[in-house]
Protein backbone atom coordinates (compact mmCIF):
# COMPACT_ATOMS: atom_id res chain seq x y z
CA UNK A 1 107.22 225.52 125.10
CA UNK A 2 107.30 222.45 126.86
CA UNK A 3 109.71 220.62 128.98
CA UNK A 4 112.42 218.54 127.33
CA UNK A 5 111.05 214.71 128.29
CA UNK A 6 107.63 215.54 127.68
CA UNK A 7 106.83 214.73 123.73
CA UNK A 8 105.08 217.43 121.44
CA UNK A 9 102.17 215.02 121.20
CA UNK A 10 101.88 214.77 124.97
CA UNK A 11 102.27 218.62 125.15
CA UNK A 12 99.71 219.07 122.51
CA UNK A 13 97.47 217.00 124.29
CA UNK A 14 97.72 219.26 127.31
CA UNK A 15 97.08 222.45 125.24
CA UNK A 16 94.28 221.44 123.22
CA UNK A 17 92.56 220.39 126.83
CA UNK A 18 92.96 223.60 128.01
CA UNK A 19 92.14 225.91 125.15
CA UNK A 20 88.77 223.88 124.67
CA UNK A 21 87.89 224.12 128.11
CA UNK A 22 88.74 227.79 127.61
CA UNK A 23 86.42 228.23 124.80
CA UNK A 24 83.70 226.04 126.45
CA UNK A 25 83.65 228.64 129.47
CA UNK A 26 83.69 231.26 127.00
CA UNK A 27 80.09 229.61 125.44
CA UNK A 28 82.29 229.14 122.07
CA UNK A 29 80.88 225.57 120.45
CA UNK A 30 82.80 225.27 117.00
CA UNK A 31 86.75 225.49 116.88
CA UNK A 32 88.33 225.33 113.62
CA UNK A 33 91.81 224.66 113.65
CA UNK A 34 94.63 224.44 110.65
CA UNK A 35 94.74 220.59 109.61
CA UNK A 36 98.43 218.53 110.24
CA UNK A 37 96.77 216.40 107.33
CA UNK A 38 98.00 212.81 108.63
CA UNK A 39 98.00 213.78 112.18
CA UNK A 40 94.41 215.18 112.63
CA UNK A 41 92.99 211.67 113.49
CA UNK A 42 95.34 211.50 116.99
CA UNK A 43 93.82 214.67 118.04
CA UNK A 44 90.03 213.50 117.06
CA UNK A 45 91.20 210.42 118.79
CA UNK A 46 91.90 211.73 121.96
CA UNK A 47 88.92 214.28 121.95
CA UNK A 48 86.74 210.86 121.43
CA UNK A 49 88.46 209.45 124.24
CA UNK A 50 87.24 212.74 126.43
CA UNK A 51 83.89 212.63 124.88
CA UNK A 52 83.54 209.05 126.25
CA UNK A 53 85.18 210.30 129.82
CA UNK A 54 82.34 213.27 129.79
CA UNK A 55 85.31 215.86 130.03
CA UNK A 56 83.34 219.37 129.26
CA UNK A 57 85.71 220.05 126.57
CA UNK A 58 85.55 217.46 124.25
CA UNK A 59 81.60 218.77 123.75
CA UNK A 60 83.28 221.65 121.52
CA UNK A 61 82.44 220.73 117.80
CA UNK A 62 86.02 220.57 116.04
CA UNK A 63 86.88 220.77 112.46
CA UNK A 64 90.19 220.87 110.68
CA UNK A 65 90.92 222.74 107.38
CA UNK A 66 93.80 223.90 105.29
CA UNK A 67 95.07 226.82 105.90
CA UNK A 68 94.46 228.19 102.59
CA UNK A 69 90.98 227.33 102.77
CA UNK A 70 91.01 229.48 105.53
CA UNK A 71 93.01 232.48 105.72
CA UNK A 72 92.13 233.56 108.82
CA UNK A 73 93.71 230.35 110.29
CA UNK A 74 97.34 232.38 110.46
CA UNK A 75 96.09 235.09 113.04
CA UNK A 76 97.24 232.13 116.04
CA UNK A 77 100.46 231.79 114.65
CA UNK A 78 101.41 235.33 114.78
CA UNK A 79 99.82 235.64 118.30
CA UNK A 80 102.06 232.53 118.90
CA UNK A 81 105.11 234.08 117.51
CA UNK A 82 104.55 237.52 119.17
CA UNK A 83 104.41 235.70 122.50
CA UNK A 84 107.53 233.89 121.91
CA UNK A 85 109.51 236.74 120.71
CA UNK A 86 108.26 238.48 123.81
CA UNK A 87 109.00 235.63 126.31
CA UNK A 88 112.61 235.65 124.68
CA UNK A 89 112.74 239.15 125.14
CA UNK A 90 113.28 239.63 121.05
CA UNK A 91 111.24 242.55 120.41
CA UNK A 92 107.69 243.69 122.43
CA UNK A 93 105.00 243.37 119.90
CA UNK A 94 102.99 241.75 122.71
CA UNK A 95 102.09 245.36 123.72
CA UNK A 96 99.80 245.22 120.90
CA UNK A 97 97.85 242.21 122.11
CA UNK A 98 98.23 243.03 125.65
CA UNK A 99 94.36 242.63 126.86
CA UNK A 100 93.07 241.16 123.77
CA UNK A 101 94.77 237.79 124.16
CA UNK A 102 94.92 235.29 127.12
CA UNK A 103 97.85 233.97 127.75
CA UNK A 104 96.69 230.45 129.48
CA UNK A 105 99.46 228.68 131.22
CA UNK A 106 99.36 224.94 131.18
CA UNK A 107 101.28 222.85 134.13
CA UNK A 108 101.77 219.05 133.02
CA UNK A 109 100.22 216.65 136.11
């Protein structure tokens, strides 16, 4: 969830920062993540743009695939969704996950 005036781009920026920086700490050096098709290029252009900076996190090798080439691509949307049912106080499947996910929280500068 992000704020209101702040676009999904903008916010997406801000994630995918933070979750390779995660995974960087965590000695992780190839992400894969589901492809938006037409949109993959404006996150490969802003990890370029963080390569060139010498941000830490922009070392991670990234790829993007369709989900149906990999199945296993769907396991962060249901982590996703059993986070937001939980912040929305819908149901507590978050138990389940409870110490096997990090929830990472992002503050915009």
């Amino acid at each position: 969830m992000h704020a209101p005036e702040t676009s999904s781009e903008r916010a997406r920026r801000y994630c995918l920062s933070s979750l390779l920086r995660r995974v960087a700490e965590l000695g992780v050096d190839h992400v894969v993540f589901g492809s938006r098709r037409s949109e993959d290029h404006k996150d490969m252009w802003v990890i370029a743009a963080w390569r060139r900076a010498k941000r830490p996190e922009a070392f991670v090798r990234v790829d993007f695939v369709w989900s149906v080439a990999e199945p296993a691509l769907w396991l962060a949307d249901v982590v996703a969704g059993a986070f937001m049912w939980w912040l929305g106080d819908q149901c507590d499947e978050w138990h389940h996950l409870d110490g096997k996910a990090e929830v990472i929280e992002i503050e915009e500068p």
